[in-house]
Protein backbone atom coordinates (compact mmCIF):
# COMPACT_ATOMS: atom_id res chain seq x y z
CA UNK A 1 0.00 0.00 0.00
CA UNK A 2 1.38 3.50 -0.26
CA UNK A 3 2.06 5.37 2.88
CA UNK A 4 -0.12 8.38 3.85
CA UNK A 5 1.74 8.70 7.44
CA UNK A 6 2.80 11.95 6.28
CA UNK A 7 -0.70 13.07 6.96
CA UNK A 8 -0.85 12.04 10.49
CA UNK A 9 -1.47 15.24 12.07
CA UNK A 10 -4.15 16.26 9.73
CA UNK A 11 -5.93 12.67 10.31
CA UNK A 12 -5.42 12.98 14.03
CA UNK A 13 -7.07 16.21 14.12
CA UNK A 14 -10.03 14.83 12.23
CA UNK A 15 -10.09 11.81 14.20
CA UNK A 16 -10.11 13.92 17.83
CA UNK A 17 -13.84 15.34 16.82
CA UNK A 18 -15.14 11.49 15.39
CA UNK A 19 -17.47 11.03 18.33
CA UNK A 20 -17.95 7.42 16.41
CA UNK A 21 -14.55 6.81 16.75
CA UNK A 22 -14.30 7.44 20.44
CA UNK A 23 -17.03 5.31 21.47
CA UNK A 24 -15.35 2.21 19.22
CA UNK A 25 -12.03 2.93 20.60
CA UNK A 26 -13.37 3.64 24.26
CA UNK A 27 -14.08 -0.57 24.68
CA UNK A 28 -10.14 -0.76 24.63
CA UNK A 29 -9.72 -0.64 27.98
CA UNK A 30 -12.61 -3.50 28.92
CA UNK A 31 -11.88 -5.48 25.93
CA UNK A 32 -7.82 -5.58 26.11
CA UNK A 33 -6.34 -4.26 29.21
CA UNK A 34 -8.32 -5.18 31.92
CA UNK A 35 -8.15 -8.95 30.04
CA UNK A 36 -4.51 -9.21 29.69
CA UNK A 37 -4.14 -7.72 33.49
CA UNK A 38 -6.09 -10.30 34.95
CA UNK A 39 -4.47 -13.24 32.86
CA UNK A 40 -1.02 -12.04 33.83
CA UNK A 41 -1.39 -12.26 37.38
CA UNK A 42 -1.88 -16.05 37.11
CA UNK A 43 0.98 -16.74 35.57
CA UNK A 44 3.82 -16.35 37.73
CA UNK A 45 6.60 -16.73 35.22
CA UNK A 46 5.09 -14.33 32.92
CA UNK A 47 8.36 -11.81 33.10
CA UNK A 48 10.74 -14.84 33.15
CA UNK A 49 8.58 -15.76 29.62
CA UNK A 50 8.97 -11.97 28.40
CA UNK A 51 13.29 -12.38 29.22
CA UNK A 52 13.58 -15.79 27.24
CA UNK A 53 11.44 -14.24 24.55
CA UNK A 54 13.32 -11.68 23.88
CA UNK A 55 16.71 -13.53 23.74
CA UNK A 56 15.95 -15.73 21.38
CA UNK A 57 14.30 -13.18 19.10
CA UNK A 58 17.78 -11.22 19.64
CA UNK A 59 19.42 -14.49 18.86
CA UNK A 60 17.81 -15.04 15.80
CA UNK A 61 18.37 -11.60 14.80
CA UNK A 62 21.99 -11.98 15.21
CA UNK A 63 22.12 -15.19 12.87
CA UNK A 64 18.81 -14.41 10.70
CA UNK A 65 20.32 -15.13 7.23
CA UNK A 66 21.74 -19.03 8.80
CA UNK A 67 17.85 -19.60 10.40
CA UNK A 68 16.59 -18.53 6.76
CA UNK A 69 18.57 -20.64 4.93
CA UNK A 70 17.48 -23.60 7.03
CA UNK A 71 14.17 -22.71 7.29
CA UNK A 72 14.20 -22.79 3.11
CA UNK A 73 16.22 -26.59 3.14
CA UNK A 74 13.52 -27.82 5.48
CA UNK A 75 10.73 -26.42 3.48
CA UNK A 76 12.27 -27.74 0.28
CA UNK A 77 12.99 -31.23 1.95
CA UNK A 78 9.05 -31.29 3.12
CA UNK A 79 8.24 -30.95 -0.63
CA UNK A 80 7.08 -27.31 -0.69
CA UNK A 81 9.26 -24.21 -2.58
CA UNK A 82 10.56 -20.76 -0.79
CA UNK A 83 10.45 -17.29 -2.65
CA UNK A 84 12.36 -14.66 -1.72
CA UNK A 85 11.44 -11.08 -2.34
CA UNK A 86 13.39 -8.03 -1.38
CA UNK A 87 10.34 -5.67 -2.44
CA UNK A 88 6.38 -5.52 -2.76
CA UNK A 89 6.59 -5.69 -6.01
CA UNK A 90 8.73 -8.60 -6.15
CA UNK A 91 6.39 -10.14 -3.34
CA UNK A 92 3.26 -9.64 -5.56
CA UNK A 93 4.73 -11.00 -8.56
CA UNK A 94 5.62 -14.36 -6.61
CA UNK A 95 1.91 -14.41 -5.37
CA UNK A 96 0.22 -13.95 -9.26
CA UNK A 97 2.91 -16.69 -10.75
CA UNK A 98 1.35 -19.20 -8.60
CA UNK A 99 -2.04 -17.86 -8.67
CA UNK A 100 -1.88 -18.21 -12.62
CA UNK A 101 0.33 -21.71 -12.87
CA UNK A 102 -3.46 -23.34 -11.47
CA UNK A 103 -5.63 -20.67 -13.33
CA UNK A 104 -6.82 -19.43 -10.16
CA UNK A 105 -10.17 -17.48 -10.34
CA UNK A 106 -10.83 -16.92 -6.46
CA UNK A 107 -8.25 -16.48 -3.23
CA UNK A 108 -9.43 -16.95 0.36
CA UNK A 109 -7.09 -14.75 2.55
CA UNK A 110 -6.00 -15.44 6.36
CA UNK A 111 -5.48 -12.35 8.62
CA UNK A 112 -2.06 -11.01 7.45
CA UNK A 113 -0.58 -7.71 8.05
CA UNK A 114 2.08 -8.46 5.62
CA UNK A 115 -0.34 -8.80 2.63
CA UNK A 116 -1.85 -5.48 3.47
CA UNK A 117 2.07 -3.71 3.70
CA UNK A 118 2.64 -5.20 -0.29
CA UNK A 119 -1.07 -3.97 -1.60
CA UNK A 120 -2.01 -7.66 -2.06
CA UNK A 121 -5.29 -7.27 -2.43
CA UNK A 122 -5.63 -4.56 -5.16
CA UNK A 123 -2.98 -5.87 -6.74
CA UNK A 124 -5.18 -9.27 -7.43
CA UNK A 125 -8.03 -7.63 -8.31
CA UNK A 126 -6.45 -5.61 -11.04
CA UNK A 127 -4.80 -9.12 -12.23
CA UNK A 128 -8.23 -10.40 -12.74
CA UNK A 129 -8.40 -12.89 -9.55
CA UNK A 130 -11.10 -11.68 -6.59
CA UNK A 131 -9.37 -12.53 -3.05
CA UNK A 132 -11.63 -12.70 -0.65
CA UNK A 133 -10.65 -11.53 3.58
CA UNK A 134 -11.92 -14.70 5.91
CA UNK A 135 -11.38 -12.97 9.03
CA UNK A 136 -14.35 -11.42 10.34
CA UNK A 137 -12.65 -7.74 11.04
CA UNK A 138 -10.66 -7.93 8.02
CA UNK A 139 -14.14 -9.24 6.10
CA UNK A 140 -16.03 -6.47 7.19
CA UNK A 141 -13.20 -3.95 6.47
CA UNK A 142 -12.45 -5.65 3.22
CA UNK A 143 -16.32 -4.66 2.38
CA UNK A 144 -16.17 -0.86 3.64
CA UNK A 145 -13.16 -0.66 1.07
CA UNK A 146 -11.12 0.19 4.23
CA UNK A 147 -7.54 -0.60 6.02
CA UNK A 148 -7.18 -2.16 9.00
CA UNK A 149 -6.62 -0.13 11.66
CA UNK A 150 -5.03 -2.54 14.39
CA UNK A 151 -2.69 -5.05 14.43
CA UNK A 152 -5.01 -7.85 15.90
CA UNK A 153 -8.72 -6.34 15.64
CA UNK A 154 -8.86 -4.61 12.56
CA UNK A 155 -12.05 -2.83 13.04
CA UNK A 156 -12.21 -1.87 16.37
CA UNK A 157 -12.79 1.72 14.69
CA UNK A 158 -16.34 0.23 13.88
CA UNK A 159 -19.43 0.15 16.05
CA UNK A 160 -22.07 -2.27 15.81
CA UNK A 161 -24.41 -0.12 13.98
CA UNK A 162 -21.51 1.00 11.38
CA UNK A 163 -20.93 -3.39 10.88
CA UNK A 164 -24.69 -3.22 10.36
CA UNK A 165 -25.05 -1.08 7.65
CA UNK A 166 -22.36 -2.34 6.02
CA UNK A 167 -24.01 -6.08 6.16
CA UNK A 168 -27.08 -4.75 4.46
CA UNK A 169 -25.53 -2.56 2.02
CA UNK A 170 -23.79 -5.39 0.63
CA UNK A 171 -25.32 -8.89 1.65
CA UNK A 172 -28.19 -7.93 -0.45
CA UNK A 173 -29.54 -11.44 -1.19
CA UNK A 174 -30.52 -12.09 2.52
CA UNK A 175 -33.76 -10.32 3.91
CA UNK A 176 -33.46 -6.54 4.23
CA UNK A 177 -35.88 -6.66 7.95
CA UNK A 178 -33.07 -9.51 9.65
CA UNK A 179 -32.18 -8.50 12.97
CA UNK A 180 -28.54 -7.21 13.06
CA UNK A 181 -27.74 -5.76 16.54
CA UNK A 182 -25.73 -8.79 18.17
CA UNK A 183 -22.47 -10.07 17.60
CA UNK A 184 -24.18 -13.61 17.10
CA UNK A 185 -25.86 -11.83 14.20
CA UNK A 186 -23.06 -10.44 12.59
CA UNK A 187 -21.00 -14.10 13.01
CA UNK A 188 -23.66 -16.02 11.58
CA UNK A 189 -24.05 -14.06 8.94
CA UNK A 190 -20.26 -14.62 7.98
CA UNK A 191 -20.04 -17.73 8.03
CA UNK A 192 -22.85 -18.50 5.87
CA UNK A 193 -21.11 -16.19 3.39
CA UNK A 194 -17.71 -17.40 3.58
CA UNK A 195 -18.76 -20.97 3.94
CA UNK A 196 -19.08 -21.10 -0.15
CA UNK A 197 -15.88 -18.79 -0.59
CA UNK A 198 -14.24 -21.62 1.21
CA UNK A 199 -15.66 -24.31 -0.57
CA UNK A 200 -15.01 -22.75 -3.76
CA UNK A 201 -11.37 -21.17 -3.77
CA UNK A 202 -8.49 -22.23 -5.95
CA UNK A 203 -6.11 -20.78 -3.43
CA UNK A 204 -5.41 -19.60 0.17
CA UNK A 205 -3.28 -17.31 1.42
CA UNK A 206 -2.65 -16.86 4.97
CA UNK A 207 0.28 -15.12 7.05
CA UNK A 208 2.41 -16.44 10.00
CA UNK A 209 3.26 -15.32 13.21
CA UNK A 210 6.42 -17.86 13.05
CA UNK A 211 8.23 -19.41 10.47
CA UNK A 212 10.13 -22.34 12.27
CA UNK A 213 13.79 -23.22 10.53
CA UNK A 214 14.27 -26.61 12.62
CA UNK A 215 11.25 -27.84 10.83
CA UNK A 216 10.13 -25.81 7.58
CA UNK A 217 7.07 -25.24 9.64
CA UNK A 218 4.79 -22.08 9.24
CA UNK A 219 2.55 -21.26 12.65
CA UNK A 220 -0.56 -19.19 12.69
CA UNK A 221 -2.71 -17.89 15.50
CA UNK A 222 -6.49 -17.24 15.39
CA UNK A 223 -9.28 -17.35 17.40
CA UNK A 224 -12.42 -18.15 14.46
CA UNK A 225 -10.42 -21.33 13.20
CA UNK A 226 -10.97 -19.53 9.28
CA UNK A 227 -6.87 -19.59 8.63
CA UNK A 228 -7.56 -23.27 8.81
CA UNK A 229 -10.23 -23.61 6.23
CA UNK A 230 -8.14 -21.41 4.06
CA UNK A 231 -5.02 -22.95 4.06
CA UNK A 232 -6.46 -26.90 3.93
CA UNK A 233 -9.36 -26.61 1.41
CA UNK A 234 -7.42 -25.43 -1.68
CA UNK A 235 -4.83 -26.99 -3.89
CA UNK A 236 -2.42 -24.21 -3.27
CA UNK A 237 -1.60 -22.97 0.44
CA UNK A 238 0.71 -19.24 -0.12
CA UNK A 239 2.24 -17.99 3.03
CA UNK A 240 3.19 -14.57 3.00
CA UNK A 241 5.88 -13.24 6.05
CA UNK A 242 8.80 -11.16 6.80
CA UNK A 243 12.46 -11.80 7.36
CA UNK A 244 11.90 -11.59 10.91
CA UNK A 245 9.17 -14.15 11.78
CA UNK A 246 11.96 -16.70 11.59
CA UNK A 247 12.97 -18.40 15.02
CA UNK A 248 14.64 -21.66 15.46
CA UNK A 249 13.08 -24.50 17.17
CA UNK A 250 9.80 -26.15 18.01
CA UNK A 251 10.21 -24.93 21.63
CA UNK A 252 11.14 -21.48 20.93
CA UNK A 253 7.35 -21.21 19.38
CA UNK A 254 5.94 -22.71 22.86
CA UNK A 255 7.94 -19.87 24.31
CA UNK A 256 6.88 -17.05 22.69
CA UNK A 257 2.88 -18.56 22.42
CA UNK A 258 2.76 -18.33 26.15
CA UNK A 259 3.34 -14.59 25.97
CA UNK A 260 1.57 -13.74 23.01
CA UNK A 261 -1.64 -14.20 23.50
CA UNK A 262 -1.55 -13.15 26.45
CA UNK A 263 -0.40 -9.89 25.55
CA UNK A 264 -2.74 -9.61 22.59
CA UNK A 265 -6.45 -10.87 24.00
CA UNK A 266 -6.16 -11.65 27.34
CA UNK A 267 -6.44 -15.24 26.77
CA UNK A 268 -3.98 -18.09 28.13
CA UNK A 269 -3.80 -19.42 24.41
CA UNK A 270 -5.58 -18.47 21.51
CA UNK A 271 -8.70 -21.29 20.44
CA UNK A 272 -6.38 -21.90 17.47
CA UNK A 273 -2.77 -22.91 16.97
CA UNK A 274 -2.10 -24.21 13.76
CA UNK A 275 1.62 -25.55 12.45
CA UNK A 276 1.65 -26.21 8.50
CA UNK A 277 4.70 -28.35 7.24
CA UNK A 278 4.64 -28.94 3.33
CA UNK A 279 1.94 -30.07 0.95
CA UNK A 280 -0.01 -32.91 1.42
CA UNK A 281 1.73 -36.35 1.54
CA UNK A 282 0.37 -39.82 0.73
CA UNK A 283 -1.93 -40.69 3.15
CA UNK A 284 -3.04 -37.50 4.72
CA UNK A 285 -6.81 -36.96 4.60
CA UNK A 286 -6.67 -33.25 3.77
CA UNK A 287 -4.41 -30.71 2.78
CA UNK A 288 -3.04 -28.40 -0.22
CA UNK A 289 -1.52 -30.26 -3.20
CA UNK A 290 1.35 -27.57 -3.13
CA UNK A 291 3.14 -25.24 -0.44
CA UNK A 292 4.62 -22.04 -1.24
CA UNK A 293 6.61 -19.76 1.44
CA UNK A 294 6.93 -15.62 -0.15
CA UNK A 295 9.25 -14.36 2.19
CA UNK A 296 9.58 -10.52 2.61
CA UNK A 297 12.22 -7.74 2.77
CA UNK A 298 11.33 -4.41 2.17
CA UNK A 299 13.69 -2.47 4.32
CA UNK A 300 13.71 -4.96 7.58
CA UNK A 301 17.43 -6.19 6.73
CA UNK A 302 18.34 -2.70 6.45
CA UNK A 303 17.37 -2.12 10.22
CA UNK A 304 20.02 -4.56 11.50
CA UNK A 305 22.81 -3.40 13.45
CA UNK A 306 20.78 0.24 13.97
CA UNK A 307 19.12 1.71 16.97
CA UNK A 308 15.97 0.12 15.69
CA UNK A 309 16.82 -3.15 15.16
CA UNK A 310 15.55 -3.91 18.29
CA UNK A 311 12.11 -3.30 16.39
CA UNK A 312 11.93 -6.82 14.77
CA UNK A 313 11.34 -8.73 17.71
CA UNK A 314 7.52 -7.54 17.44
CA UNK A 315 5.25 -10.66 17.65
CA UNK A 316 2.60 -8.26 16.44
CA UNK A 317 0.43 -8.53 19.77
CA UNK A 318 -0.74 -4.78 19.90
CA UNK A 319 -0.12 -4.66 23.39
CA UNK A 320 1.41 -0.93 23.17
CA UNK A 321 -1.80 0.20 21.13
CA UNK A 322 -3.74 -0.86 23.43
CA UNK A 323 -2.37 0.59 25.98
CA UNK A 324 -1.65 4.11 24.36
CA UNK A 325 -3.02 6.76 25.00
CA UNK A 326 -2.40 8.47 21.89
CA UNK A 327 -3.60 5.38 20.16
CA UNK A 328 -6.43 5.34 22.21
CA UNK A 329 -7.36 9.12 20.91
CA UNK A 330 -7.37 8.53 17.33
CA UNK A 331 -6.96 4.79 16.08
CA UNK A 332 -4.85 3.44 13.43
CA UNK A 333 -6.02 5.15 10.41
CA UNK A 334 -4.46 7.97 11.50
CA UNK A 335 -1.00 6.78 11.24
CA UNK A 336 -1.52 6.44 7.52
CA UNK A 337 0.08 3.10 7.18
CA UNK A 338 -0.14 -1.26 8.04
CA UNK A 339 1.34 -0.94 11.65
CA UNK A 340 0.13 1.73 13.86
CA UNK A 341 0.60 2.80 17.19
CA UNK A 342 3.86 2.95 18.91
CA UNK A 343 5.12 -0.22 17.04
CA UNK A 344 4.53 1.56 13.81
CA UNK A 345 6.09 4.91 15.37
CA UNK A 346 9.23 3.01 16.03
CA UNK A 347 9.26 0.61 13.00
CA UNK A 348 7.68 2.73 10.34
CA UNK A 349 10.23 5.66 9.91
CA UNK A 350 12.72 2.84 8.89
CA UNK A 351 10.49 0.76 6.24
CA UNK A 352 9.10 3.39 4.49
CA UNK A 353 11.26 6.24 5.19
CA UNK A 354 11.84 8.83 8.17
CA UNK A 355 10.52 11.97 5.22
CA UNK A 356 7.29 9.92 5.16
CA UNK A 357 6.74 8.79 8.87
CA UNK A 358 8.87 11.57 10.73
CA UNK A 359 5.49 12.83 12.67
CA UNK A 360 5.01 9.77 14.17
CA UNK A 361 7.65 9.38 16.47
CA UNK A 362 6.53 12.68 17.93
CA UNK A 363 2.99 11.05 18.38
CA UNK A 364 3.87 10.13 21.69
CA UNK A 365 3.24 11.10 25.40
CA UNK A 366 6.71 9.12 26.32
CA UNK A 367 4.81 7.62 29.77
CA UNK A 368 6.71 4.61 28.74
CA UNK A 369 3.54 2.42 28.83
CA UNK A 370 4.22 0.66 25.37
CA UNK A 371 7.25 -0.15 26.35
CA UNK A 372 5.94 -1.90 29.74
CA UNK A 373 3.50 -4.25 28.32
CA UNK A 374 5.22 -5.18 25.42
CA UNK A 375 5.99 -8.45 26.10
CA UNK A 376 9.52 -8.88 24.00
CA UNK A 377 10.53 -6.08 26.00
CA UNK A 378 11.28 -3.37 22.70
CA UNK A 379 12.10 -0.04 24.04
CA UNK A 380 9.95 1.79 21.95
CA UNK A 381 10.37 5.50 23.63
CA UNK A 382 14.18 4.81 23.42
CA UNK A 383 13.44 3.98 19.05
CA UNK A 384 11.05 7.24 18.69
CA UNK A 385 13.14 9.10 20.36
CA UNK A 386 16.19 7.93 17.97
CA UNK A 387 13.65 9.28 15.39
CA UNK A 388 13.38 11.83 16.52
CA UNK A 389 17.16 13.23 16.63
CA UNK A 390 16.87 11.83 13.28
CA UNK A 391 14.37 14.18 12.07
CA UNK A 392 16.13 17.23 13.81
CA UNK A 393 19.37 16.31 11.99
CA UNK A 394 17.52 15.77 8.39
CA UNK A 395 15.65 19.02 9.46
CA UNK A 396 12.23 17.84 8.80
CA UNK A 397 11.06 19.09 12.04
CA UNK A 398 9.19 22.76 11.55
CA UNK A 399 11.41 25.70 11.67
CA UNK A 400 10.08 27.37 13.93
CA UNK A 401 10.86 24.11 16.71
CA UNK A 402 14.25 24.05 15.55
CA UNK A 403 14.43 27.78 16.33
CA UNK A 404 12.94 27.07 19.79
CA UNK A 405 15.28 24.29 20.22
CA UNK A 406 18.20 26.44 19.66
CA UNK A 407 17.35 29.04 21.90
CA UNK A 408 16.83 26.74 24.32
CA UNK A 409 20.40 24.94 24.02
CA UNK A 410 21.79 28.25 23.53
CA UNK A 411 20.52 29.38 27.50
CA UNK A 412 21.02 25.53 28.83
CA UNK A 413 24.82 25.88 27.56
CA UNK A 414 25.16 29.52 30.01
CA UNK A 415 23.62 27.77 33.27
CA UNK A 416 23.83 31.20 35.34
CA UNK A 417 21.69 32.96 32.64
CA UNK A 418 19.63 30.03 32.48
CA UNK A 419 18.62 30.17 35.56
CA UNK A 420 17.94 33.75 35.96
CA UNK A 421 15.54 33.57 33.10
CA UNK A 422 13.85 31.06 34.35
CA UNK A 423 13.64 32.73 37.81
CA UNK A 424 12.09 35.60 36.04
CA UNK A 425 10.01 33.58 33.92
CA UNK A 426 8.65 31.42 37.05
CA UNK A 427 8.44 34.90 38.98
CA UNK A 428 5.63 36.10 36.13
CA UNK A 429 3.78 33.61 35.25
CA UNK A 430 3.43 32.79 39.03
CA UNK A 431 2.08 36.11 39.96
CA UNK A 432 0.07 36.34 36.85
CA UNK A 433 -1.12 32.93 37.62
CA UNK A 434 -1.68 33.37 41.34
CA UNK A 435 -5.35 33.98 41.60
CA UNK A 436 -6.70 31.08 39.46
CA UNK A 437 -3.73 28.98 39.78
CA UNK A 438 -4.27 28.06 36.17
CA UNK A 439 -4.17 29.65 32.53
CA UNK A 440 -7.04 29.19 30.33
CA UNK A 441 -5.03 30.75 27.23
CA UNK A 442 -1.18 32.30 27.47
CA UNK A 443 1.17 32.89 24.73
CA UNK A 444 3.53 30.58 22.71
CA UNK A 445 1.23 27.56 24.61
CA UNK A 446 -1.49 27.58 22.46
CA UNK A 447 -1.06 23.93 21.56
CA UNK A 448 -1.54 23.17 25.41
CA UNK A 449 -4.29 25.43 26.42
CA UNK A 450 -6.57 24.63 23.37
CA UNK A 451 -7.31 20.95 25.24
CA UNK A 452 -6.62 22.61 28.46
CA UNK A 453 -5.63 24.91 31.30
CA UNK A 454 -1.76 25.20 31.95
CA UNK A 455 -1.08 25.18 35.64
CA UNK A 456 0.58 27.75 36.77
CA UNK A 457 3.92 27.42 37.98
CA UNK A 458 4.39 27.98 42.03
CA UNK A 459 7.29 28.26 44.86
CA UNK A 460 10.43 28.86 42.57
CA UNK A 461 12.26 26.43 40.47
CA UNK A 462 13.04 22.38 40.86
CA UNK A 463 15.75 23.11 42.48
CA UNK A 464 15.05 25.97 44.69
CA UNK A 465 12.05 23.90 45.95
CA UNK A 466 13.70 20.52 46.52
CA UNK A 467 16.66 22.99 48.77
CA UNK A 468 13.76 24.19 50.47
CA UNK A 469 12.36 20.03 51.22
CA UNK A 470 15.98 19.54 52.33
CA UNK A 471 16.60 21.81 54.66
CA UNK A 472 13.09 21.32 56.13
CA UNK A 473 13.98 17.59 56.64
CA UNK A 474 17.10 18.44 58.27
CA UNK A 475 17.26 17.45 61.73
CA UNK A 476 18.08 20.68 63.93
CA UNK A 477 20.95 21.11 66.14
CA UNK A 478 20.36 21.55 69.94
């Protein structure tokens, strides 16, 4: 897909006055923190988990291009065929050849962020095939003409009634007067759908969360059980991944599964685990007649060895989104591309360029939250903030905040002026300030007291106030 993060701050402004939008994001806190708090506490180990998580990811990292050329031996040895792409384009391409070697008309699709990063879908559509999302959040969103807008529940921008009148607008076969108001409604409805898109499609195409080099094997999560159906009923089974999904062994997948869901839902596991090794073989009762792995690029290998490598040990839980509260303000369509939220403020400036996503780092509150719950421990405010020296040093940062920044380092470098200004300054806005105790508007803070009142500033200085706790605490002499 092609980025649009450079609009982030006009979609966030638009997205602060969706009303919609804040009641769809507001069952975040029910739906994915409270969950994931309460599972957490029962598992004792959990942090242990998060440590051994993250050093085999860092492992991995460290000998990716040896766990991807075993990973491809194994997959060749089970029968199937590995193709690598260093681009979208090149990622696409692989996709159609296969499509067309078994005149494929229709494509069922598994949940996969990957295949919305390359434009998968479009791309398909204009090559005369007609994929079709299985996923119920990605089905729905596929039908609104939308992108996803998080990682794991891609339209939890929606409300019921917006799901609603999307179901009737285009399942136009089934009785107009059908109740539509519970989520029973809305699954049943699916399923009878998809059930013939199943039935009926030349090839699937799923994702993974893991692509296992001891074994060749390709892992997906999911709770409705439709990666299955897509990836067993056709004669062709595509997997589409990144670089980074690799990890070694069997038991580095238990691992990382105990943390991941987790992390993600709030469940212990998720209803299904699924491990795909090869095409079918003689004897087995169902699966694809071939197996084809489309391993990505597209600017990941590029990341190793820099301050953001520690990026591609995302499991792609959404753990920081949900916890964020910038996230939590204006959703994922804001950030203009695949991943959102603090992952994609960290991650995105380095896959599709810091001119594109340099905004997004600054979309960011830096409480450190993200950073907390993610469970492969990335320190995201440490990567935005990387991003954002970046941007300073590219000087795609406004003028007018690199002028404030230099004035500032200009007074931090002369501490004795430095701090008479800002006695001064204090000294002011303090008296000025005395009465309310607040500002409702003051100058060169309009960006503060548009959403609110600025406190104003009391008792001196930091320092002049933490001299005064000292010497209070100090025990007097007799």
């Amino acid at each position: 897909m092609k980025p649009q993060s450079h609009l982030f701050k006009e979609n966030a402004k638009k997205a602060l006055n969706d009303a919609n939008l804040a009641r769809a994001l507001n069952n975040m806190k029910a739906g994915f923190q409270d969950k994931r708090r309460a599972t957490i506490a029962k598992l004792p180990e959990f942090q242990d988990l998060r440590d051994q998580a993250r050093d085999l990811k860092n492992h991995t990292l460290e000998n990716l291009d040896f766990y991807l050329s075993r990973f491809e031996d194994r997959v060749t040895e089970k029968g199937g065929h590995v193709h690598w792409a260093r681009t979208p384009a090149e990622a696409r391409e692989a996709v159609l050849e296969i499509c067309r070697s078994v005149d494929a008309k229709t494509v069922t699709k598994g949940k996969s962020m990957v295949t919305e990063e390359i434009g998968l879908n479009d791309f398909l559509i204009e090559s005369g095939l007609t994929p079709i999302e299985t996923d119920l959040g990605e089905y729905i969103i596929q039908l609104r003409h939308e992108l996803p807008s998080h990682i794991i529940a891609p339209a939890i921008h929606l409300n019921k009634e917006d799901v609603a009148e999307t179901f009737r607008e285009n399942h136009t076969q089934l009785d107009p007067n059908r109740r539509l108001d519970q989520v029973q409604d809305f699954t049943d409805e699916a399923r009878a759908i998809l059930r013939q898109k199943f039935q009926s499609a030349d090839v699937g195409i799923t994702g993974a969360n893991f692509l296992i080099a001891e074994t060749g094997s390709t892992v997906i999560v999911t709770n409705e059980g439709n990666g299955d159906l897509t990836q067993v009923l056709p004669k062709v089974h595509i997997v589409v991944a990144s670089i980074e999904k690799t990890i070694p062994t069997l038991e580095d997948s238990a691992t990382i599964l105990r943390v991941l869901a987790r992390s993600a839902t709030g469940q212990e596991y998720s209803t299904y685990t699924t491990f795909s090794t090869g095409p079918r073989r003689p004897g087995d009762l169902d699966g694809p007649e071939q197996f084809h792995v489309v391993i990505l690029d597209n600017g990941r290998s590029a990341l190793l060895g820099t301050e953001a490598q520690d990026t591609l040990r995302c499991i792609r839980c959404g753990a920081c989104m949900n916890h964020c509260p910038v996230y939590g303000s204006v959703g994922g369509h804001a950030y203009g591309w695949v991943v959102p939220g603090p992952i994609g403020a960290a991650l995105d400036p380095g896959l599709i360029g810091l001119e594109e996503a340099h905004d997004l780092p600054n979309a960011s509150t830096f409480c450190g939250k993200c950073a907390e719950v993610c469970p492969m421990k990335i320190p995201l405010p440490k990567i935005m903030h990387h991003w954002r020296v970046k941007e300073h040093e590219a000087k795609l940062s406004p003028p007018r905040f690199r002028q404030g920044l230099a004035m500032w380092a200009w007074f931090a470098r002369r501490p004795r002026l430095y701090r008479l200004g800002a006695n001064a300054a204090i000294g002011m806005l303090g008296r000025l300030g005395a009465k309310r105790g607040r500002f409702a508007k003051l100058p060169l803070a309009g960006g503060w007291t548009a959403h609110r009142d600025l406190p104003a500033p009391s008792r001196g200085t930091f320092q002049q106030q933490w001299a005064r706790h000292k010497r209070s605490q100090a025990p007097s002499s007799s």
